[in-house]
C-alpha atoms as a PDB file:
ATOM      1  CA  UNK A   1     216.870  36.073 -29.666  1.00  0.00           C
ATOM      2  CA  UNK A   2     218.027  38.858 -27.667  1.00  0.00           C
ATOM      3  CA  UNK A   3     215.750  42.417 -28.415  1.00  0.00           C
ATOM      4  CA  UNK A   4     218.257  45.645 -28.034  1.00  0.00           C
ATOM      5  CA  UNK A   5     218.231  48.836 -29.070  1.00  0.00           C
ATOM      6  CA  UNK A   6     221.234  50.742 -29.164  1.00  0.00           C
ATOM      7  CA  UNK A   7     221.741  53.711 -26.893  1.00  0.00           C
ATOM      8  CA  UNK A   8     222.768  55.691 -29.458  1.00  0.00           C
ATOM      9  CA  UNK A   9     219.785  55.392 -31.139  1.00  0.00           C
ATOM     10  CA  UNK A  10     217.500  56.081 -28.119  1.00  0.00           C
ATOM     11  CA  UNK A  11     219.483  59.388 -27.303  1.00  0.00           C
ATOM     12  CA  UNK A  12     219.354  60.361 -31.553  1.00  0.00           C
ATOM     13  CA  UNK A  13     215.658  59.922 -31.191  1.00  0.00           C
ATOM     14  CA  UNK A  14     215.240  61.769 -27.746  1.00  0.00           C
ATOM     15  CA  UNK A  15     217.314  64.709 -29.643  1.00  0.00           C
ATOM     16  CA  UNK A  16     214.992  64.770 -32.892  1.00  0.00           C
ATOM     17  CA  UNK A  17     211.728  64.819 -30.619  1.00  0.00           C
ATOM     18  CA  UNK A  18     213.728  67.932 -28.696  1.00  0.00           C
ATOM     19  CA  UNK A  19     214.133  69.692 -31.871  1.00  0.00           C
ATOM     20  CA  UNK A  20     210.788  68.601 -33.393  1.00  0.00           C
ATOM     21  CA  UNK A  21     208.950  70.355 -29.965  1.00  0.00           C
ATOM     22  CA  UNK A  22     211.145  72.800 -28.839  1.00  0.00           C
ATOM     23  CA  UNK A  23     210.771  72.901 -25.075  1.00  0.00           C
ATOM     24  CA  UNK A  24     208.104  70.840 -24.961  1.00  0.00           C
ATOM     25  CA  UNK A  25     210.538  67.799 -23.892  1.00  0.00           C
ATOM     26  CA  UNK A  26     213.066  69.220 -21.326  1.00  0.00           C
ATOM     27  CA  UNK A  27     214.086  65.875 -19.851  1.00  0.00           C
ATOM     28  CA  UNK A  28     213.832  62.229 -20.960  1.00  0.00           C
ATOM     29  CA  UNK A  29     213.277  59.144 -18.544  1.00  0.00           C
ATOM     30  CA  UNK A  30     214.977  55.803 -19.434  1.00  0.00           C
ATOM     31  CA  UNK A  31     213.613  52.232 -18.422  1.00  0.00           C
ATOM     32  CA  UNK A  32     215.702  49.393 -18.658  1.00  0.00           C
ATOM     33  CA  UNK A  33     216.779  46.132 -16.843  1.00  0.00           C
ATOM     34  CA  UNK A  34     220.448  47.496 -17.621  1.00  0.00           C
ATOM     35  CA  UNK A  35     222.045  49.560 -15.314  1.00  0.00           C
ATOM     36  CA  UNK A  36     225.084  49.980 -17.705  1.00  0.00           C
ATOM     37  CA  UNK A  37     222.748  51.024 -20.558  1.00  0.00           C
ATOM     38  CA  UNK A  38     221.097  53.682 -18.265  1.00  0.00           C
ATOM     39  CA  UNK A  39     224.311  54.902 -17.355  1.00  0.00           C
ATOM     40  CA  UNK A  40     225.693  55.055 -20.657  1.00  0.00           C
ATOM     41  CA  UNK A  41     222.457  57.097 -22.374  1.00  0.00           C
ATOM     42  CA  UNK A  42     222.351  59.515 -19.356  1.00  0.00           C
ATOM     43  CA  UNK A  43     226.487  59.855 -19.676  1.00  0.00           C
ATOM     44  CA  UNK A  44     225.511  61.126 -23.592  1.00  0.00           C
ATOM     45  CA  UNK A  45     222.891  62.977 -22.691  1.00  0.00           C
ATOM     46  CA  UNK A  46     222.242  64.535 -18.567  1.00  0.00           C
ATOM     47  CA  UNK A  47     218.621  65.301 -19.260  1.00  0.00           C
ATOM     48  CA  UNK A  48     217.363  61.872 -19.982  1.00  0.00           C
ATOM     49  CA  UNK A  49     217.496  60.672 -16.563  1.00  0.00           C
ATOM     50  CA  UNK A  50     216.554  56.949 -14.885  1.00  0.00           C
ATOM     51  CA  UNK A  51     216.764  55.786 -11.063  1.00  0.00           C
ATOM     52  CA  UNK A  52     220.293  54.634  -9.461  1.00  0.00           C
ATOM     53  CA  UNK A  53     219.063  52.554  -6.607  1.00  0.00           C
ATOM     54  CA  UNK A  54     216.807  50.683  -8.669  1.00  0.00           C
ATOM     55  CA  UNK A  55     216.931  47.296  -9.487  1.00  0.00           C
ATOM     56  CA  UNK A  56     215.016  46.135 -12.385  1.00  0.00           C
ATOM     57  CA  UNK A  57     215.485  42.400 -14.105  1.00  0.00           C
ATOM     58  CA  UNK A  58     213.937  39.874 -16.084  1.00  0.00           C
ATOM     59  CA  UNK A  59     211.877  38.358 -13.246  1.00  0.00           C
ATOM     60  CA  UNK A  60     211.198  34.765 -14.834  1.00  0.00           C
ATOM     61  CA  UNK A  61     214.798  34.693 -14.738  1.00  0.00           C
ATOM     62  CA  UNK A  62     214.515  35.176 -10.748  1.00  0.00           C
ATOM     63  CA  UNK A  63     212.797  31.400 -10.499  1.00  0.00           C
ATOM     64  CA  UNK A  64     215.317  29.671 -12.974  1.00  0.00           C
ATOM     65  CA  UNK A  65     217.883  27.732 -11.020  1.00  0.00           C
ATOM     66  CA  UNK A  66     220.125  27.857 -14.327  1.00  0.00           C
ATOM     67  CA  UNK A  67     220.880  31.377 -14.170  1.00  0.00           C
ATOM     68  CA  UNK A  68     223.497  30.687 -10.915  1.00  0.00           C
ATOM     69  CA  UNK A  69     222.062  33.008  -8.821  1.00  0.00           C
ATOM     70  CA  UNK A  70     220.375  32.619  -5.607  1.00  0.00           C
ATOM     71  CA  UNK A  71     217.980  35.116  -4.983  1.00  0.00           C
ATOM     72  CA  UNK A  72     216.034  35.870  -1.802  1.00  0.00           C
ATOM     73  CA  UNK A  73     211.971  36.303  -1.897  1.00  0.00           C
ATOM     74  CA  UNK A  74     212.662  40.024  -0.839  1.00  0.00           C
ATOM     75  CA  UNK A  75     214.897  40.656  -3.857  1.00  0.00           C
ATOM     76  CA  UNK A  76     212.451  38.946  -5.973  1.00  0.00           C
ATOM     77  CA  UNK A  77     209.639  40.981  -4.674  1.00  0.00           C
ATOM     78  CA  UNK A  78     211.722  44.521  -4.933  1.00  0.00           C
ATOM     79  CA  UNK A  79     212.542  43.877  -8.540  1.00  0.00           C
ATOM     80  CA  UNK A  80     208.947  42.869  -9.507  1.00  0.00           C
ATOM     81  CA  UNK A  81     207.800  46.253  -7.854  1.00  0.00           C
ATOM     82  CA  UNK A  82     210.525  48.061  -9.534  1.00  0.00           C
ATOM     83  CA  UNK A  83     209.577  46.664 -12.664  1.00  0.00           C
ATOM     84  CA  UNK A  84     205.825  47.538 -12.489  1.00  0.00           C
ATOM     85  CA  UNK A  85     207.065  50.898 -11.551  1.00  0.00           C
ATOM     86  CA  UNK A  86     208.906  51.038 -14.293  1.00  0.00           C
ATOM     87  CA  UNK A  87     205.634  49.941 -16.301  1.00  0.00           C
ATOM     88  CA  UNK A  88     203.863  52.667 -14.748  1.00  0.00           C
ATOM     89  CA  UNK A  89     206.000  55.585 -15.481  1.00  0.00           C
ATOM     90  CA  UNK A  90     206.474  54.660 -18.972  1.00  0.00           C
ATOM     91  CA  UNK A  91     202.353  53.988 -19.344  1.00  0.00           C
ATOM     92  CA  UNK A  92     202.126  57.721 -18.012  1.00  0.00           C
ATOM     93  CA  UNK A  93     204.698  59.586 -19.764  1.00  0.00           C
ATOM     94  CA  UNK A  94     203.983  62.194 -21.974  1.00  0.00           C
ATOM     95  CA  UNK A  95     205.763  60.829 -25.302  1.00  0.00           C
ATOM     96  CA  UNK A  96     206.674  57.264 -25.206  1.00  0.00           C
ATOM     97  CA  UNK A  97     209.867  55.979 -27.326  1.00  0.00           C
ATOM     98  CA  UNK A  98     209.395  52.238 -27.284  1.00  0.00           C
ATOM     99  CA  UNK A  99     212.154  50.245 -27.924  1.00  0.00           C
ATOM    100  CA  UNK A 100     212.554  46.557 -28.831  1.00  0.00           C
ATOM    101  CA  UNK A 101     211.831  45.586 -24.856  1.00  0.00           C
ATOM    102  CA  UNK A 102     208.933  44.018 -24.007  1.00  0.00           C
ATOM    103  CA  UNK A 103     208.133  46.878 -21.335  1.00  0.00           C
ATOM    104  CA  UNK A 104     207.654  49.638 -23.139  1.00  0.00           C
ATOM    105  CA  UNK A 105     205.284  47.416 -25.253  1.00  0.00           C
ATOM    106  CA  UNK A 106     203.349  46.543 -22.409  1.00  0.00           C
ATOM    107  CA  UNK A 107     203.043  50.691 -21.646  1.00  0.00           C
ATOM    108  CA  UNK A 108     202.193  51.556 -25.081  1.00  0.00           C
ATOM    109  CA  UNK A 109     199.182  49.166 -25.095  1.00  0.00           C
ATOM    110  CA  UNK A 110     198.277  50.043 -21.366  1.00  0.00           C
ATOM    111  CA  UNK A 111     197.847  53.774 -23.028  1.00  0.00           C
ATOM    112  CA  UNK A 112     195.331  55.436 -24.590  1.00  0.00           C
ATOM    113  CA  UNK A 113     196.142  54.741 -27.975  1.00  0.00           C
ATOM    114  CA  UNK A 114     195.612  58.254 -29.155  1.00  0.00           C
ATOM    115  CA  UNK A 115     199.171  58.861 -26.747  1.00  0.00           C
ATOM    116  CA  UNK A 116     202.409  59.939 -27.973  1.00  0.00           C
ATOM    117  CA  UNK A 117     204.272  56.841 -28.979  1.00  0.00           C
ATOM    118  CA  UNK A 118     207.108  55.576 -31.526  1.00  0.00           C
ATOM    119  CA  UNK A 119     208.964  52.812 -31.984  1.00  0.00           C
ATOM    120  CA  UNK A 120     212.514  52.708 -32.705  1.00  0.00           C
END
């Protein structure tokens, strides 16, 4: 089964936190293996932002010859770094807003659980 959450309500939460602490959350910071999904949130909202050259994907995906695609071992190995980078900025955000993918799990338990987090 596929895990999504819509945009929609990513950028509805993002706006409640904003009105919840004024000021305190100026600008957001999507993760997401998507590039059409981080487009699409930052078209609805500027100030949730996320990283155009990057190129994040499901990286046991990368070794299965089913998916069709050949994939060189540099490819591979940029992904898996953008992933973990990915990982890491989410880990050290202020507020997390963890969503049905199974990164922003892995940040909320590599944080201190007395961190900002909630799931949508």
């Amino acid at each position: 089964e596929h895990r999504m959450t819509h945009a929609t309500d990513i950028v509805q939460c993002y706006h409640k936190f904003q009105r919840h602490f004024p000021g305190k959350y100026p600008a957001g910071y999507i993760a997401s293996d998507s590039k059409e999904e981080k487009r699409l949130i930052n078209e609805m909202d500027k100030t949730i932002y996320y990283p155009k050259e990057m190129s994040i994907f499901h990286t046991d995906l990368s070794t299965r010859s089913s998916t069709g695609q050949v994939m060189s071992k540099s490819a591979v190995h940029e992904g898996i770094l953008d992933a973990y980078a990915e990982v890491a900025v989410l880990a050290d955000s202020d507020c997390l807003i963890a969503s049905q993918s199974m990164y922003s799990f892995l940040a909320h338990y590599i944080r201190d659980e007395a961190a900002c987090s909630v799931y949508i």
